[in-house]
Protein backbone atom coordinates (compact mmCIF):
# COMPACT_ATOMS: atom_id res chain seq x y z
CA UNK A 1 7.87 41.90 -12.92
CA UNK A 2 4.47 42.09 -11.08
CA UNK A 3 2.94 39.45 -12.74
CA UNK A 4 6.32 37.23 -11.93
CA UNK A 5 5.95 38.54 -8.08
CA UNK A 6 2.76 36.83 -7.87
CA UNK A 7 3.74 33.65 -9.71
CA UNK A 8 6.20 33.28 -6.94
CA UNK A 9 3.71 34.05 -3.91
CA UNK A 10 0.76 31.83 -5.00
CA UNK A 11 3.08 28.88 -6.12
CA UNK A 12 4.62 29.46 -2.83
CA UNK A 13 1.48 29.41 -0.58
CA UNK A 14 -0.37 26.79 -2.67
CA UNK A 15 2.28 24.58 -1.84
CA UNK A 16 2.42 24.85 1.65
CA UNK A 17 -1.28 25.40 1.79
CA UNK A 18 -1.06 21.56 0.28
CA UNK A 19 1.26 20.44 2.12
CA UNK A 20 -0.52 21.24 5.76
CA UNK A 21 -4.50 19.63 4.41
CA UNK A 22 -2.25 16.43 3.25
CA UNK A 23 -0.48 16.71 6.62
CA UNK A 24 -4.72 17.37 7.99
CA UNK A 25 -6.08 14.57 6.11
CA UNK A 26 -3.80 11.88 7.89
CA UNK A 27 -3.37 13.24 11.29
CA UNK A 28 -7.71 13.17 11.09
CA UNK A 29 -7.72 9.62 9.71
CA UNK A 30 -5.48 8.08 11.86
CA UNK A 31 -7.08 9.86 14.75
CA UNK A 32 -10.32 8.37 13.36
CA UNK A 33 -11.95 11.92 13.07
CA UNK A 34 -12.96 11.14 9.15
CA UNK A 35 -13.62 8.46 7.18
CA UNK A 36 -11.50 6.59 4.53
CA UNK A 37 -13.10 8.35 1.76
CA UNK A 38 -12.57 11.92 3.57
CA UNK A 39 -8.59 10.98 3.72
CA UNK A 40 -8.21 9.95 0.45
CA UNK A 41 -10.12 12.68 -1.22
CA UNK A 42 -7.59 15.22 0.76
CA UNK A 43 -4.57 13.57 -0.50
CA UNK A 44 -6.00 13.35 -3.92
CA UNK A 45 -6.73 17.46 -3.79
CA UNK A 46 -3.41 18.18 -1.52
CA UNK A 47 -1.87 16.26 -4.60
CA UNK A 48 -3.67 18.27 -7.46
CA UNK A 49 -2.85 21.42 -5.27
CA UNK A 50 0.79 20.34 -5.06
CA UNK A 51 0.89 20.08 -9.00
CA UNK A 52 -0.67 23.20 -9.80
CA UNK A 53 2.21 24.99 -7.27
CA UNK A 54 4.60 23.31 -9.03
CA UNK A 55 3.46 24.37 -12.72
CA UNK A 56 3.49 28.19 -11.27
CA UNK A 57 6.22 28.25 -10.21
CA UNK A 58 8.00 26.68 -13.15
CA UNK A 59 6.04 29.79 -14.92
CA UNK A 60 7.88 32.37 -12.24
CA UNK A 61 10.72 30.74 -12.80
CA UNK A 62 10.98 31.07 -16.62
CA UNK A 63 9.54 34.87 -16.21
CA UNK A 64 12.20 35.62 -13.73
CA UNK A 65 15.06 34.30 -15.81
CA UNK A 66 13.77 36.32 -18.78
CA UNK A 67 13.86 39.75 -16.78
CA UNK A 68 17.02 38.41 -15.24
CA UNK A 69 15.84 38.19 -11.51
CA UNK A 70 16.30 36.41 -9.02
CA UNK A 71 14.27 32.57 -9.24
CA UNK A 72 14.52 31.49 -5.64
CA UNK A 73 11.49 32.02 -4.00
CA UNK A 74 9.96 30.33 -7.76
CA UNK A 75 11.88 27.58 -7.43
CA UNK A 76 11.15 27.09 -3.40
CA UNK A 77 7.85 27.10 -4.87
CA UNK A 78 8.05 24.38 -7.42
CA UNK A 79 10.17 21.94 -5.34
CA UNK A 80 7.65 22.22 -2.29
CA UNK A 81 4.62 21.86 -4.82
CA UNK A 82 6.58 18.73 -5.92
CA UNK A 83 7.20 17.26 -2.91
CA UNK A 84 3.59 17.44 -1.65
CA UNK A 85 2.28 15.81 -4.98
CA UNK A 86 4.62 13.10 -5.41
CA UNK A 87 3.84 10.70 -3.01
CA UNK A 88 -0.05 10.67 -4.71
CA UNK A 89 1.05 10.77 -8.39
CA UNK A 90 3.74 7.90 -7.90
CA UNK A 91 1.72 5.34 -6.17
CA UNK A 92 -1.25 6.47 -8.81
CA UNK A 93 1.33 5.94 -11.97
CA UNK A 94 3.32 2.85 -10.34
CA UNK A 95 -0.55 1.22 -9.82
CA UNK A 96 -1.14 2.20 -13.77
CA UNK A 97 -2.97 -1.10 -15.72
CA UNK A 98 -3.25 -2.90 -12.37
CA UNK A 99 -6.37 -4.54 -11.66
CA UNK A 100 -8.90 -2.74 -9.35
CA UNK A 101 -8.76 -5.25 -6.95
CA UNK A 102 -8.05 -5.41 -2.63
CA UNK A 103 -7.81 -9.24 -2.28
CA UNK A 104 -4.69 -11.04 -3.08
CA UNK A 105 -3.72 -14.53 -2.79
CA UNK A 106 -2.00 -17.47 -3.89
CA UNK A 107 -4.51 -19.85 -4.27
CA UNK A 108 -6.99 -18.91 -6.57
CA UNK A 109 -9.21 -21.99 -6.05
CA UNK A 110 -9.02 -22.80 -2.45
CA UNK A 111 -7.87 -19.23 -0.51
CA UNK A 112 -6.86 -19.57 2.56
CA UNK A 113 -9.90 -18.45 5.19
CA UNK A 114 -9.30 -16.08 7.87
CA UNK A 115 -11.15 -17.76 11.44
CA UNK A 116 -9.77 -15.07 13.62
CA UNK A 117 -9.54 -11.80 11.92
CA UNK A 118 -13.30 -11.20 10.90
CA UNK A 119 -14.51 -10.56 14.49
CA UNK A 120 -11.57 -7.89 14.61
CA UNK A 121 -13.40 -5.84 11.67
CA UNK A 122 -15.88 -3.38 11.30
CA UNK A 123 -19.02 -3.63 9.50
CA UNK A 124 -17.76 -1.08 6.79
CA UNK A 125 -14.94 -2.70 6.04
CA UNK A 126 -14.35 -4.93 2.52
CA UNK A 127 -15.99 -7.95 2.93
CA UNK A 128 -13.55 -11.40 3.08
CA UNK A 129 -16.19 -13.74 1.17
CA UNK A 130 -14.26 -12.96 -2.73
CA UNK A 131 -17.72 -12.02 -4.06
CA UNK A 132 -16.43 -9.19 -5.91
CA UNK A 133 -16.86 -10.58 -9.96
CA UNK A 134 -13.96 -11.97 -12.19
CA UNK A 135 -11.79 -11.26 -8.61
CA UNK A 136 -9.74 -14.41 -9.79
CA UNK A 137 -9.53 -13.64 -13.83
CA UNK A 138 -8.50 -10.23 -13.08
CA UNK A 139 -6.07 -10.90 -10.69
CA UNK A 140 -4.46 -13.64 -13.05
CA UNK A 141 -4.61 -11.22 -15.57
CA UNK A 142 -2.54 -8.18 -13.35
CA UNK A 143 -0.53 -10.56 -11.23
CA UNK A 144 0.63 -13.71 -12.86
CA UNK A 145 4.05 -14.40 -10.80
CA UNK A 146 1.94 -14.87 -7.94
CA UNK A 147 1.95 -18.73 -7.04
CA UNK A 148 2.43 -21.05 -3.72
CA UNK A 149 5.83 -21.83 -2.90
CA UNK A 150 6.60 -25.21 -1.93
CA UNK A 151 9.29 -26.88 0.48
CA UNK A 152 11.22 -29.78 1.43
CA UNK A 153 11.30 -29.02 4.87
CA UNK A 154 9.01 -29.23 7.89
CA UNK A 155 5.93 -27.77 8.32
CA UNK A 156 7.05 -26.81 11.90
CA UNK A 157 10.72 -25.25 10.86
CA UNK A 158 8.75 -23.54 7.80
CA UNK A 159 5.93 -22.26 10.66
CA UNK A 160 8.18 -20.68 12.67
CA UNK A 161 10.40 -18.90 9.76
CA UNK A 162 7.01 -17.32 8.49
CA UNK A 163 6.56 -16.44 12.25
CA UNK A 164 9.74 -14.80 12.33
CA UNK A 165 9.62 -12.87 9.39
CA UNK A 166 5.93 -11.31 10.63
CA UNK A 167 7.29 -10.64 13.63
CA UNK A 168 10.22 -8.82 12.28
CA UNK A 169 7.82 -6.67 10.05
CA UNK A 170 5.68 -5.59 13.23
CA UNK A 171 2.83 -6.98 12.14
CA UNK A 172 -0.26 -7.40 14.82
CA UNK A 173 -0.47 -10.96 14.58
CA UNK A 174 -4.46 -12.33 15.76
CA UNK A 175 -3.89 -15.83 15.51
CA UNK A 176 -0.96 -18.66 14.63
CA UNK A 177 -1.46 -22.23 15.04
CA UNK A 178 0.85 -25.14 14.08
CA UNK A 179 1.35 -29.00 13.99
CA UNK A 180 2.59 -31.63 12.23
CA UNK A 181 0.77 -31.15 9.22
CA UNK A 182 -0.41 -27.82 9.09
CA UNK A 183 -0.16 -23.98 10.11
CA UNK A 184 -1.90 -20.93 9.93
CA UNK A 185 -0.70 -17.70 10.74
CA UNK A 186 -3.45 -14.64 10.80
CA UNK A 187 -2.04 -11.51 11.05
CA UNK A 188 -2.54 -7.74 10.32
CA UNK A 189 -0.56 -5.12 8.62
CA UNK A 190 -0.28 -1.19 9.03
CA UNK A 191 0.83 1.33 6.60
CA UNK A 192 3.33 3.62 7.52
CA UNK A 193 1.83 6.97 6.28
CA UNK A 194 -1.93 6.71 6.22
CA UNK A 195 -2.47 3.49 9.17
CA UNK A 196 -4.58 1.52 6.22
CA UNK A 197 -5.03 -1.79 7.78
CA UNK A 198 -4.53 -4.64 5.60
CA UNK A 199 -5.25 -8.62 7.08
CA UNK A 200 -2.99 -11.08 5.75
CA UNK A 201 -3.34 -14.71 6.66
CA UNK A 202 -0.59 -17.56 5.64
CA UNK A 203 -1.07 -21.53 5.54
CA UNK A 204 1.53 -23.87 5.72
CA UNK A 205 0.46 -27.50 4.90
CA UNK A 206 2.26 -30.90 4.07
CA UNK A 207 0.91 -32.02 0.40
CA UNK A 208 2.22 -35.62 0.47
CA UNK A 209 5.96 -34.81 -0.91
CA UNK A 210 6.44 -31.64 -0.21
CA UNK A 211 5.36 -28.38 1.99
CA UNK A 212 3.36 -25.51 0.27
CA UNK A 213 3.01 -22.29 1.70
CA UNK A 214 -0.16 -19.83 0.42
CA UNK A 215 -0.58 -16.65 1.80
CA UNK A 216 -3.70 -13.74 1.27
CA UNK A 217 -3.58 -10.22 1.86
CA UNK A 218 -6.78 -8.25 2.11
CA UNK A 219 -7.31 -4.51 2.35
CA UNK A 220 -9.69 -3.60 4.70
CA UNK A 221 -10.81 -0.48 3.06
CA UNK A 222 -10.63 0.90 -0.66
CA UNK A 223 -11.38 -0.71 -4.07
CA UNK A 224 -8.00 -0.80 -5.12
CA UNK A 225 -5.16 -1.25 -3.11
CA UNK A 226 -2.81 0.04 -5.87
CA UNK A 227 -0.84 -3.16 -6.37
CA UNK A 228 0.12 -3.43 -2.37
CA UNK A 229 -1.42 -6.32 -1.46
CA UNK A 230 0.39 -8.60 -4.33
CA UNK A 231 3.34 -6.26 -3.39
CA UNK A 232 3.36 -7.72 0.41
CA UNK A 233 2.86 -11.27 -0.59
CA UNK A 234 5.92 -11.15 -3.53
CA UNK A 235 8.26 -10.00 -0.85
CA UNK A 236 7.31 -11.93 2.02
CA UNK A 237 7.47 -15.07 -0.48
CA UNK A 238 10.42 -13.94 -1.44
CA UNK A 239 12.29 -13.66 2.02
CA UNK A 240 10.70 -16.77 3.09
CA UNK A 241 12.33 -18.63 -0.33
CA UNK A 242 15.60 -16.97 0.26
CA UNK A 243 15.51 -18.07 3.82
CA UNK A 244 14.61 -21.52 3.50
CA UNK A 245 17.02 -22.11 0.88
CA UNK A 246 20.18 -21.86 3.15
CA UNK A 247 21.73 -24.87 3.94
């Protein structure tokens, strides 16, 4: 029964104990009081943390149902344990066999180049030259589907649908440019949780017969972005295929 008691308290306090240096290691980043590294590191040990108060209090729980008492505060303790570590372990799992790579785009041979958003980074940030080796094999290799998408409409309609949709995702746009042959968009986009800044840049150009639309997302910090980057440029593709398919 002892031994059960203290299963309970430590799966209990190790959770919440998690819960508030996960809760820490955001507030701090986005507050730019650490760095990156500092961040993840505390969601990576708020998430071990979580996993360990979940495991206890499994253990509580099975003691308590074997002396027949009560499993609550156990269970409080697993579920809270859970909830701290499952953000971390999904988004480590769902990212399983993905390349380690930050810098996405459609157009492995030319990429479109960014003009505006360099002089908005810092000089810590990932660099936007696609020096990093085999960047192209290995994203072939972890993101095949990814390819330009091509139109038989306008470059200005298809400009100011890709506008739309950016707008309509909130993200900080530094730059958009259009005419009768061509348009580039330059833009940046915020995570929800952690504030990680990724740059994303889209060009629109008239290849003789049709319109072809490449887009690149870049992470600005991290060696792996865990599969977001190819993530953002599938759906925005996606929308902007949908969209410009309607009669």
């Amino acid at each position: 029964m002892k031994s059960s008691f203290q299963f309970d308290k430590i799966s209990v306090r190790l959770a919440i104990g998690a819960g508030l240096f996960a809760g820490l290691s955001v507030v701090l980043f986005r507050m730019e009081l650490i760095d990156f590294r500092f961040a993840v590191s505390g969601l990576a040990i708020s998430a071990l943390s979580g996993t360990l108060a979940a495991l206890l209090g499994v253990i509580a729980m099975i003691k308590a149902m074997m002396q027949r008492k009560s499993a609550l505060s156990a269970l409080i303790g697993s579920l809270l344990g859970f909830v701290v570590a499952m953000p971390v372990l999904f988004s480590v799992l769902g990212s399983s066999g993905l390349p380690h790579i930050h810098d996405i785009t459609t157009d492995l041979d030319n990429p479109p180049v960014f003009s505006v958003i360099p002089s908005l980074r810092i000089e810590t940030d990932n660099p936007l030259d696609r020096q990093f080796p085999d960047l192209a094999q290995l994203q072939r290799e972890g993101y095949p589907d990814l390819k330009p998408l091509q139109f038989n409409r306008s470059p200005e309609a298809v400009f100011e649908r890709a506008l739309q949709l950016i707008k309509s995702r909130g993200w900080q746009i530094a730059a958009s440019a259009s005419s009768a042959e061509k348009g580039i968009i330059e833009a940046t986009a915020v995570t929800p949780v952690m504030g990680f800044k990724d740059d994303v840049i889209i060009r629109i150009q008239n290849t003789g017969e049709k319109v072809q639309v490449d887009m690149r997302s870049v992470s600005r910090v991290g060696l792996s972005d865990l599969g977001a980057n190819a993530k953002r440029i599938r759906q925005f593709l996606n929308d902007l295929e949908n969209d410009q398919s309607d009669p």
